[in-house]
Protein backbone atom coordinates (compact mmCIF):
# COMPACT_ATOMS: atom_id res chain seq x y z
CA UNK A 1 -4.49 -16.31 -11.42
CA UNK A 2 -5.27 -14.72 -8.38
CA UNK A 3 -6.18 -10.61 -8.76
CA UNK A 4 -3.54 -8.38 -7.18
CA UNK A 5 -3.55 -5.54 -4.58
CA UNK A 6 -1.04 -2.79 -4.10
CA UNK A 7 -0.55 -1.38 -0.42
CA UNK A 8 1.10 1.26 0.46
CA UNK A 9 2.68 2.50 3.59
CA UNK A 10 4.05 6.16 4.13
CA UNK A 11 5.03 8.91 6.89
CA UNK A 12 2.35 11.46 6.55
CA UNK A 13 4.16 13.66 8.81
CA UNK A 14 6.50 14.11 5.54
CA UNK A 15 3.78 15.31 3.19
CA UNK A 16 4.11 18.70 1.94
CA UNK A 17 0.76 20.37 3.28
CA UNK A 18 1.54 23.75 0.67
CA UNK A 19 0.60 20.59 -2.02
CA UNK A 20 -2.90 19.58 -0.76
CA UNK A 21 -5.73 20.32 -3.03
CA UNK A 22 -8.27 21.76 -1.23
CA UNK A 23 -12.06 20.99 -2.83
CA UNK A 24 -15.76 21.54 -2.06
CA UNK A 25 -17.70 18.77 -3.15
CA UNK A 26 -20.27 18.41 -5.57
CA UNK A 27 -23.44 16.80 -6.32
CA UNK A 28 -26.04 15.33 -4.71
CA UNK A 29 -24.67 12.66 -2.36
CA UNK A 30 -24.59 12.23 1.16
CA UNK A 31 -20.64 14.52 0.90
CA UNK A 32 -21.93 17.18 -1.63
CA UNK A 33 -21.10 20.33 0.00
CA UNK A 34 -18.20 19.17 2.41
CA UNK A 35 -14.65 20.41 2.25
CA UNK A 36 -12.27 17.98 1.45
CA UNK A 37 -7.90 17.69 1.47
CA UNK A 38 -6.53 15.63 -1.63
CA UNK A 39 -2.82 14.80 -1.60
CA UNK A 40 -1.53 13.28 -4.70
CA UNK A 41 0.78 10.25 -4.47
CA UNK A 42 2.75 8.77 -7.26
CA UNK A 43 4.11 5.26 -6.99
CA UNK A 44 7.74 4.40 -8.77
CA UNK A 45 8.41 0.19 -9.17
CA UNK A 46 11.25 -0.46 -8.05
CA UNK A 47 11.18 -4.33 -8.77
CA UNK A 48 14.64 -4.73 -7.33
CA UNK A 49 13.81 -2.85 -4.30
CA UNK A 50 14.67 -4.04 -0.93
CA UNK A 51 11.81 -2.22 0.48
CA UNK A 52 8.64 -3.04 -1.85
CA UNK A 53 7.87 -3.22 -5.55
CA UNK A 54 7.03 0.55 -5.50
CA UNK A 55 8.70 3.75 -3.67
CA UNK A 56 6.09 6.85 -2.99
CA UNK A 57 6.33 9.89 -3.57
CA UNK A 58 4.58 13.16 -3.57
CA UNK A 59 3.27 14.40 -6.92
CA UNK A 60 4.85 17.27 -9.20
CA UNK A 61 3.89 19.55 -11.36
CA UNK A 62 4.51 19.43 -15.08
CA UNK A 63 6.84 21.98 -14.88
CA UNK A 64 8.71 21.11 -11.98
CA UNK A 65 9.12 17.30 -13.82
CA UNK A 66 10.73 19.44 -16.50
CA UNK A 67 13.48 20.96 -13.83
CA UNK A 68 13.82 17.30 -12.66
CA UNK A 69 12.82 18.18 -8.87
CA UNK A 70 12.88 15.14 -7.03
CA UNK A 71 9.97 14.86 -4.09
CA UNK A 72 11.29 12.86 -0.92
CA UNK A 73 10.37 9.57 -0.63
CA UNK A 74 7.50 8.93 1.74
CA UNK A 75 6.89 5.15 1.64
CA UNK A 76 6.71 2.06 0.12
CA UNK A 77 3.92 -0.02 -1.75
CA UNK A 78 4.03 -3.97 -2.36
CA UNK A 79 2.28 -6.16 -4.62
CA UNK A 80 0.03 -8.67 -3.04
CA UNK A 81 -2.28 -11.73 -4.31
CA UNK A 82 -6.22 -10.92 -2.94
CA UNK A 83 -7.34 -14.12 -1.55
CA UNK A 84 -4.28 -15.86 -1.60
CA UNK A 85 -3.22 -17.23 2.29
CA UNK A 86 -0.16 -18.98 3.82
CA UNK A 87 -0.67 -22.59 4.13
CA UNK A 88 -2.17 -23.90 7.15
CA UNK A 89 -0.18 -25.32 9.71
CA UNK A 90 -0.05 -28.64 10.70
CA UNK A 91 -2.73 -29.44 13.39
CA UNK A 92 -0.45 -31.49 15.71
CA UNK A 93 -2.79 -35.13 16.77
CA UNK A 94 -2.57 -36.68 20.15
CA UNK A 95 -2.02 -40.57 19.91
CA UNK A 96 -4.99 -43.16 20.26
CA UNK A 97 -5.17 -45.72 22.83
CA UNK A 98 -2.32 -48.54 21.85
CA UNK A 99 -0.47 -45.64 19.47
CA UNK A 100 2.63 -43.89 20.96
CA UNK A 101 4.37 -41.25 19.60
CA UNK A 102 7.22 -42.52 17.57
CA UNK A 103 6.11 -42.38 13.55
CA UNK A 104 8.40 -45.65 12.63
C-alpha cells in the first residue's frame, strides 16, 4: 500500500485576515524572534464530492461551533497515492529492414 498525501487548493483572497494569529517566535533556531501570520484551516470529507475528498474551510471558535456559524468555503483537498505514477505510454517502434507496418 502506497502512503497517501492530501493537497489542498484554496482562494486566499477569501481568508478572513481579522482570524490570523499573529506570533513571535521562540527558541533558538534560525526563525526565533521573527513575526509570523498563522491561518487555521479545517478540512471536511466530502467522499461524494464532485470537487475533492475534502472541502476547506476557515477555522471557528468553540463558541461560534456552538451557534453553528458556517465559514465560506475556500477550497478543496484530494487524496493522492505518494509515489504512485500513470502508466507509461507506449514508446511507438519504427519497423526493421524487411518489417512493414501492418501487425498481422
Amino acid at each position: 500500500m502506497n502512503p497517501k498525501i492530501i493537497t489542498i487548493s484554496i482562494d486566499a483572497t477569501q481568508l478572513d485576515k481579522a482570524r490570523f494569529k499573529r506570533i513571535t517566535r521562540k527558541g533558538s533556531g534560525p526563525r526565533a524572534g521573527m513575526d509570523a501570520v498563522f491561518a487555521d484551516l479545517v478540512l471536511v470529507a466530502t467522499p461524494e464530492g464532485k470537487f475533492g475528498d475534502y472541502i476547506v474551510k476557515q477555522q471557528v471558535t468553540k463558541e461560534e461551533r456552538a451557534a453553528r456559524l458556517e465559514m465560506p468555503i475556500l477550497g478543496n483537498g484530494k487524496v493522492m497515492d505518494v509515489g504512485e505514477r500513470a502508466p507509461a505510454a507506449p514508446v511507438p517502434q519504427e519497423p526493421t529492414q524487411g518489417e512493414d507496418s501492418v501487425p498481422f
